[in-house]
N, C-alpha and C. Protein backbone atom coordinates (compact mmCIF):
# COMPACT_ATOMS: atom_id res chain seq x y z
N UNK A 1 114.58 80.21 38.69
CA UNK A 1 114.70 81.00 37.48
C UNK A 1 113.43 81.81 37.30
N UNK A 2 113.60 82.98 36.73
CA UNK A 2 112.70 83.89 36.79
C UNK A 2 112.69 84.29 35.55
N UNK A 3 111.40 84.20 34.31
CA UNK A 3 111.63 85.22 33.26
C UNK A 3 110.53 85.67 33.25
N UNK A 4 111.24 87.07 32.48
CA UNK A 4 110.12 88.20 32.49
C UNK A 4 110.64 88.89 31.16
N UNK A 5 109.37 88.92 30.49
CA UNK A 5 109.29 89.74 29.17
C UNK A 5 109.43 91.27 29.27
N UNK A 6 110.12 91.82 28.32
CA UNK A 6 109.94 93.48 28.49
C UNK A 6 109.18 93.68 27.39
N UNK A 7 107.96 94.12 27.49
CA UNK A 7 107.79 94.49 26.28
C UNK A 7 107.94 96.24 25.68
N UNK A 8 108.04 96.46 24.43
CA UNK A 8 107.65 98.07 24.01
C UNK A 8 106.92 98.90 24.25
N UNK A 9 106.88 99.71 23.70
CA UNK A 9 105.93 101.27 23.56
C UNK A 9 104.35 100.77 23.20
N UNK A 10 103.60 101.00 23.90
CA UNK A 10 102.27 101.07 23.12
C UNK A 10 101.87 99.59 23.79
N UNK A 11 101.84 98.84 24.59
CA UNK A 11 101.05 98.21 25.17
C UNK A 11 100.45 98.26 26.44
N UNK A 12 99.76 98.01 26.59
CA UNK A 12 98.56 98.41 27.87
C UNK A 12 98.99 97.31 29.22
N UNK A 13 98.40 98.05 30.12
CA UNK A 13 98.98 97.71 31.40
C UNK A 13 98.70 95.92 31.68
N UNK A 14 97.69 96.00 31.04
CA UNK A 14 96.81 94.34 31.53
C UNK A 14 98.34 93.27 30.77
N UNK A 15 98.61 93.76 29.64
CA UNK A 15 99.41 92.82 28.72
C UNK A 15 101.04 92.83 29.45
N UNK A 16 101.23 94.29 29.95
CA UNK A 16 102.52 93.86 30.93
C UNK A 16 102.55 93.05 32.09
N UNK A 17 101.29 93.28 32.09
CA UNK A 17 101.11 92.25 33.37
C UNK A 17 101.02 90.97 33.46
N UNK A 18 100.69 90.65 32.49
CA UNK A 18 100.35 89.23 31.80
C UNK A 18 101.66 88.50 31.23
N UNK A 19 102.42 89.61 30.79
CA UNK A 19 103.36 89.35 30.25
C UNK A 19 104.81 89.17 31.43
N UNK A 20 104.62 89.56 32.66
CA UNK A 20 105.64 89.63 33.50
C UNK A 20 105.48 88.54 34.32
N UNK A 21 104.83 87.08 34.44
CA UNK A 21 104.18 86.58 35.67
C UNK A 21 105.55 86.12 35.95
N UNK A 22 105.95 85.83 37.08
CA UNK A 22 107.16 85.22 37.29
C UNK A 22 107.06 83.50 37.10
N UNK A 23 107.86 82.92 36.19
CA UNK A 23 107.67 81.35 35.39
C UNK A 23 108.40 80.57 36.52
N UNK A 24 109.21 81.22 37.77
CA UNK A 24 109.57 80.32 38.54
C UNK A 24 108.42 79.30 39.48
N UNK A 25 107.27 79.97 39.81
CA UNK A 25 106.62 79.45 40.30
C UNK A 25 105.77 78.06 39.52
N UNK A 26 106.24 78.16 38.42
CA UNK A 26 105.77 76.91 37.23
C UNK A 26 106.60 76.03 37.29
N UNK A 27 108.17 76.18 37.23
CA UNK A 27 109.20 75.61 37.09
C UNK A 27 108.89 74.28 38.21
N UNK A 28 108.98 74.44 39.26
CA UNK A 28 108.71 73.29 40.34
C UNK A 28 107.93 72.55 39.78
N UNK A 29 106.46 72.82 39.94
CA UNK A 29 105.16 71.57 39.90
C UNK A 29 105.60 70.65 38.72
N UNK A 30 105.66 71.62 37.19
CA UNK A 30 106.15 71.03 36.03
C UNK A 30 107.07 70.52 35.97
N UNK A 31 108.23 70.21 36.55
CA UNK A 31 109.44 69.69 36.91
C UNK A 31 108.84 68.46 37.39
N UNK A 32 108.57 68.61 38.42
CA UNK A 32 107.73 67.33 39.18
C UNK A 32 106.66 66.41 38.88
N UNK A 33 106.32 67.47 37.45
CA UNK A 33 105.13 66.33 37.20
C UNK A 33 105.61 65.61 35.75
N UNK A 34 106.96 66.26 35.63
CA UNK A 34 107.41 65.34 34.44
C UNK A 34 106.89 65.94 32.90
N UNK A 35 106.09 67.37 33.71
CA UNK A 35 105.78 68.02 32.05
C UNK A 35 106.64 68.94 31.45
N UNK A 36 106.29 68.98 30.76
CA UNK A 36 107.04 70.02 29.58
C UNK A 36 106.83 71.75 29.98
N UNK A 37 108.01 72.22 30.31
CA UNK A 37 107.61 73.46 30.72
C UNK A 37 107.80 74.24 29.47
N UNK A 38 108.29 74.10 28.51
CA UNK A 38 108.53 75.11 27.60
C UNK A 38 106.96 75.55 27.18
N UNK A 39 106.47 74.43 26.81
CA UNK A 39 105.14 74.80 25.94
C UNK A 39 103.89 75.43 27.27
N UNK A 40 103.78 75.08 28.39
CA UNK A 40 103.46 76.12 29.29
C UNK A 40 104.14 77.45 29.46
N UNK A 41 105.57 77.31 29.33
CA UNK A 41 105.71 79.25 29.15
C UNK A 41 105.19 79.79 28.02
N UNK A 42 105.39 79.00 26.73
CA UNK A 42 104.15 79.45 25.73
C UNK A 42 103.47 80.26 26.28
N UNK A 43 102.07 79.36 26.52
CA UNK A 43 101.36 80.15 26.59
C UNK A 43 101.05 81.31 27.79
N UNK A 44 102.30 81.40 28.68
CA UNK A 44 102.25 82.73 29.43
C UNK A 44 102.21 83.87 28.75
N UNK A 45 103.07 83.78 27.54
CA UNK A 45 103.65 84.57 26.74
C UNK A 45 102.82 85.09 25.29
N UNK A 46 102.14 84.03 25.10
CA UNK A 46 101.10 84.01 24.00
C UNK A 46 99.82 84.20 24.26
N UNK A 47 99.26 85.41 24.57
CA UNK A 47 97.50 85.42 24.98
C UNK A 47 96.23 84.88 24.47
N UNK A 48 97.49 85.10 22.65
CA UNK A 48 96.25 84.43 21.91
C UNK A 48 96.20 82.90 21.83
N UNK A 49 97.13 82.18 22.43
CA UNK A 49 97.16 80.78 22.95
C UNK A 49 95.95 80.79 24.22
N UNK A 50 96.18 81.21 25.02
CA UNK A 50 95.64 80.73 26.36
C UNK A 50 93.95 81.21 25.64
N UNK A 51 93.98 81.96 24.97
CA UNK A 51 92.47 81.88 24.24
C UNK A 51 91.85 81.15 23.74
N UNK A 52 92.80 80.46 23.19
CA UNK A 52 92.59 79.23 22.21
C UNK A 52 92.17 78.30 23.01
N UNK A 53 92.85 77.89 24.18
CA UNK A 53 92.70 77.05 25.26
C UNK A 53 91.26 77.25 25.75
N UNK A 54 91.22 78.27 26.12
CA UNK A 54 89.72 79.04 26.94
C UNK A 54 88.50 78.38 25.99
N UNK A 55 88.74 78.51 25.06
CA UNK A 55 87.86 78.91 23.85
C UNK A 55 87.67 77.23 23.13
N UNK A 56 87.95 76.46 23.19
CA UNK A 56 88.54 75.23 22.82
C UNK A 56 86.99 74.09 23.22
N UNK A 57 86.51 73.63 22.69
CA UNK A 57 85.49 72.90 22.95
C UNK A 57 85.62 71.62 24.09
N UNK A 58 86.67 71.28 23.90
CA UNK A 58 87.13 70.06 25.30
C UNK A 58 88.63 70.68 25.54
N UNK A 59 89.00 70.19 27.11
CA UNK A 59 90.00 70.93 28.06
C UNK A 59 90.89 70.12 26.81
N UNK A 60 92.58 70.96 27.58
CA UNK A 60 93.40 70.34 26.60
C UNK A 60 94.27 69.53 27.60
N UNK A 61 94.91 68.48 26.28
CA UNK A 61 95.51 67.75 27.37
C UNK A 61 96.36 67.90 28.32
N UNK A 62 96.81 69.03 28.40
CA UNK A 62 97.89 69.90 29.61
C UNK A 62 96.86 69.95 30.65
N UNK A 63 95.83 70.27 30.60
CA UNK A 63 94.23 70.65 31.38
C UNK A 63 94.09 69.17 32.31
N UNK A 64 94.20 68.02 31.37
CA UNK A 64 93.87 67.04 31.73
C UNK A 64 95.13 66.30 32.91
N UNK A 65 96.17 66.62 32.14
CA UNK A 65 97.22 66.44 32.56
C UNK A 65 97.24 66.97 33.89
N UNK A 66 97.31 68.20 33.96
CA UNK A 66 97.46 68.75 35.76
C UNK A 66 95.77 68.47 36.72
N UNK A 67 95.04 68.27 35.93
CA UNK A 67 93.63 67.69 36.66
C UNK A 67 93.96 66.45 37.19
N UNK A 68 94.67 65.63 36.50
CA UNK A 68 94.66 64.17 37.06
C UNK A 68 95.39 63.99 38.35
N UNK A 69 96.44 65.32 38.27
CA UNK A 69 97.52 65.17 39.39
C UNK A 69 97.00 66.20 40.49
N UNK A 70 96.00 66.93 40.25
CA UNK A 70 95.55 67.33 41.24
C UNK A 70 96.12 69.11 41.67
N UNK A 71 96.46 69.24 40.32
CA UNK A 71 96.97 70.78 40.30
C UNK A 71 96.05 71.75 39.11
N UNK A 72 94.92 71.78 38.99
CA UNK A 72 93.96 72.47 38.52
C UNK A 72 94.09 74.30 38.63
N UNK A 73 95.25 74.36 39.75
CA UNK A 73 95.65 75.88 39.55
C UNK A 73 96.73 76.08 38.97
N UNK A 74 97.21 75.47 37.73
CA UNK A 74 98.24 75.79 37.34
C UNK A 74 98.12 75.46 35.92
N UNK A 75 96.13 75.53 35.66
CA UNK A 75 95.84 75.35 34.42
C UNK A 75 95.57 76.82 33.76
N UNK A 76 95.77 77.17 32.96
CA UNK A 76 95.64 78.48 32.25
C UNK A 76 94.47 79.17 32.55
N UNK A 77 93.20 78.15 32.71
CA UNK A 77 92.02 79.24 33.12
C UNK A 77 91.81 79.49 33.99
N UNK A 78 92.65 78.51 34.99
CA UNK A 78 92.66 78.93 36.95
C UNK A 78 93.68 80.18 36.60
N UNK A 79 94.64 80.63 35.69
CA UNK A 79 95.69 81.61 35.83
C UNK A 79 94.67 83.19 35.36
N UNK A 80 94.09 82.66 34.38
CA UNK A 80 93.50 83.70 34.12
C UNK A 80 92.19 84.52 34.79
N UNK A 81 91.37 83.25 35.45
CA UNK A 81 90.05 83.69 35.94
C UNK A 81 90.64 84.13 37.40
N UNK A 82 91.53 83.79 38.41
CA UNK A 82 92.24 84.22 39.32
C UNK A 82 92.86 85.52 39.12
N UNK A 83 93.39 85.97 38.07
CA UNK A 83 94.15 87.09 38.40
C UNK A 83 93.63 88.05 37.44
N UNK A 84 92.52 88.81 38.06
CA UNK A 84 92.04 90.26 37.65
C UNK A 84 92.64 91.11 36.69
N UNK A 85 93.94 91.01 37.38
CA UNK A 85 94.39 92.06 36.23
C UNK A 85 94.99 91.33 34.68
N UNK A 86 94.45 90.34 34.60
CA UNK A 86 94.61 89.88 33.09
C UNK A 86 93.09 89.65 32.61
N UNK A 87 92.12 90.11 33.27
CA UNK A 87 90.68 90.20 32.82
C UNK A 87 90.82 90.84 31.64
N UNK A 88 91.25 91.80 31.14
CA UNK A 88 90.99 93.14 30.19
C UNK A 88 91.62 92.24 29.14
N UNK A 89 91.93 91.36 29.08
CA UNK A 89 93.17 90.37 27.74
C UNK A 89 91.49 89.65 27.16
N UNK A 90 90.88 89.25 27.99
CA UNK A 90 89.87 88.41 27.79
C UNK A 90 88.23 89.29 27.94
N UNK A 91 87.41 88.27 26.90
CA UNK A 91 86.01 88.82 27.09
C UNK A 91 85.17 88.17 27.74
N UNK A 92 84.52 88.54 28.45
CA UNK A 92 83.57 88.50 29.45
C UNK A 92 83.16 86.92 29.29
N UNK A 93 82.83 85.97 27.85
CA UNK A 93 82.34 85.31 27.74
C UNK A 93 83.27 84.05 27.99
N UNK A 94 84.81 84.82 27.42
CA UNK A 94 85.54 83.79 27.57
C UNK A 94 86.05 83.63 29.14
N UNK A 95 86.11 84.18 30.11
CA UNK A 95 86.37 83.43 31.09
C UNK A 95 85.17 83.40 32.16
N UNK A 96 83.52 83.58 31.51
CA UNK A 96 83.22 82.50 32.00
C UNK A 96 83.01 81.17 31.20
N UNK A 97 83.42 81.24 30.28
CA UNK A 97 83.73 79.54 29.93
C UNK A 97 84.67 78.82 30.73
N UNK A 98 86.06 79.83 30.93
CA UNK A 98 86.89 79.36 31.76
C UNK A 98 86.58 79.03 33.36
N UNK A 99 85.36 79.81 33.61
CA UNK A 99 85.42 79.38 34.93
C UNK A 99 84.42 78.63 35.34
N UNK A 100 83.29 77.98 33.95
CA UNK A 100 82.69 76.70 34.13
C UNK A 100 83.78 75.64 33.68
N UNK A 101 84.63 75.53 33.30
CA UNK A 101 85.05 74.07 32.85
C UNK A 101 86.04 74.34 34.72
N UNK A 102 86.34 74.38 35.16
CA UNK A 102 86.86 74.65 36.40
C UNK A 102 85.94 73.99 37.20
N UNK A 103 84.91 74.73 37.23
CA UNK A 103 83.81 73.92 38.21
C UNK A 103 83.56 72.81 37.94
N UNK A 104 83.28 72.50 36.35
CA UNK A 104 83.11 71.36 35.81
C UNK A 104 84.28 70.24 36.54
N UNK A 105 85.33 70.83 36.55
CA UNK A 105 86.16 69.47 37.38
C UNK A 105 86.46 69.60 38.88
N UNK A 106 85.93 70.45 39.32
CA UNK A 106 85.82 70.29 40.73
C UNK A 106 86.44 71.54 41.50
N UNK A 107 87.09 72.32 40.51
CA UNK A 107 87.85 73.47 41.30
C UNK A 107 86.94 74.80 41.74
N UNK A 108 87.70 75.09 42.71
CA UNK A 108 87.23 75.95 43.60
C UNK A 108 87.34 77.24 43.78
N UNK A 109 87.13 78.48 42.69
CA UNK A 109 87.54 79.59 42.34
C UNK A 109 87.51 80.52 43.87
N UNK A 110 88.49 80.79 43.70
CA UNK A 110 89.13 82.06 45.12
C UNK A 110 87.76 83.31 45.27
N UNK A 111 87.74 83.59 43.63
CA UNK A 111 86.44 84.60 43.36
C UNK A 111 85.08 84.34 43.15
């Protein structure tokens, strides 16, 4: 299954982009790990969620949740600090917060 948002007139390229990721590639792991995929498409869909997340003083338990199992790229700040073209959604400060709590648990940024 594949969803993809259309959005309107008047939004900028970074947010279609952000807004189009294909959710099939979520569907598996989360299936498998017994989590809840709805509230992860959330925040595909919600920027000002995955900010919240970024921005959040301790990881959240979804964070913790795919850390334990050993899928740390399928945490919102591996989605965001990985893919460039959702940089412009975020400020400079917030993903490098995102991409110390990453290191902080051991992951291994591509960039």
């Amino acid at each position: 299954m594949t969803a993809t948002v259309l959005l309107g007139t008047g939004v900028g390229r970074a947010e279609n982009a952000y807004l189009k990721l294909p959710l099939q590639v979520l569907d598996l792991p989360f299936k498998s790990l017994n989590f809840i995929v709805f509230a992860f498409n959330l925040l595909i869909v919600m920027p000002l969620t995955a900010k919240y997340l970024i921005n959040a003083e301790r990881p959240s338990d979804g964070f913790t949740h795919l850390y334990e199992r050993g899928r740390l790229d399928l945490t919102v700040e591996a989605m965001v600090v990985e893919n460039p073209q959702w940089h412009p959604l975020f400020t400079e400060a917030e993903l490098e917060r995102a991409r110390r709590r990453l290191r902080a648990y051991g992951y291994k940024l591509a960039r």
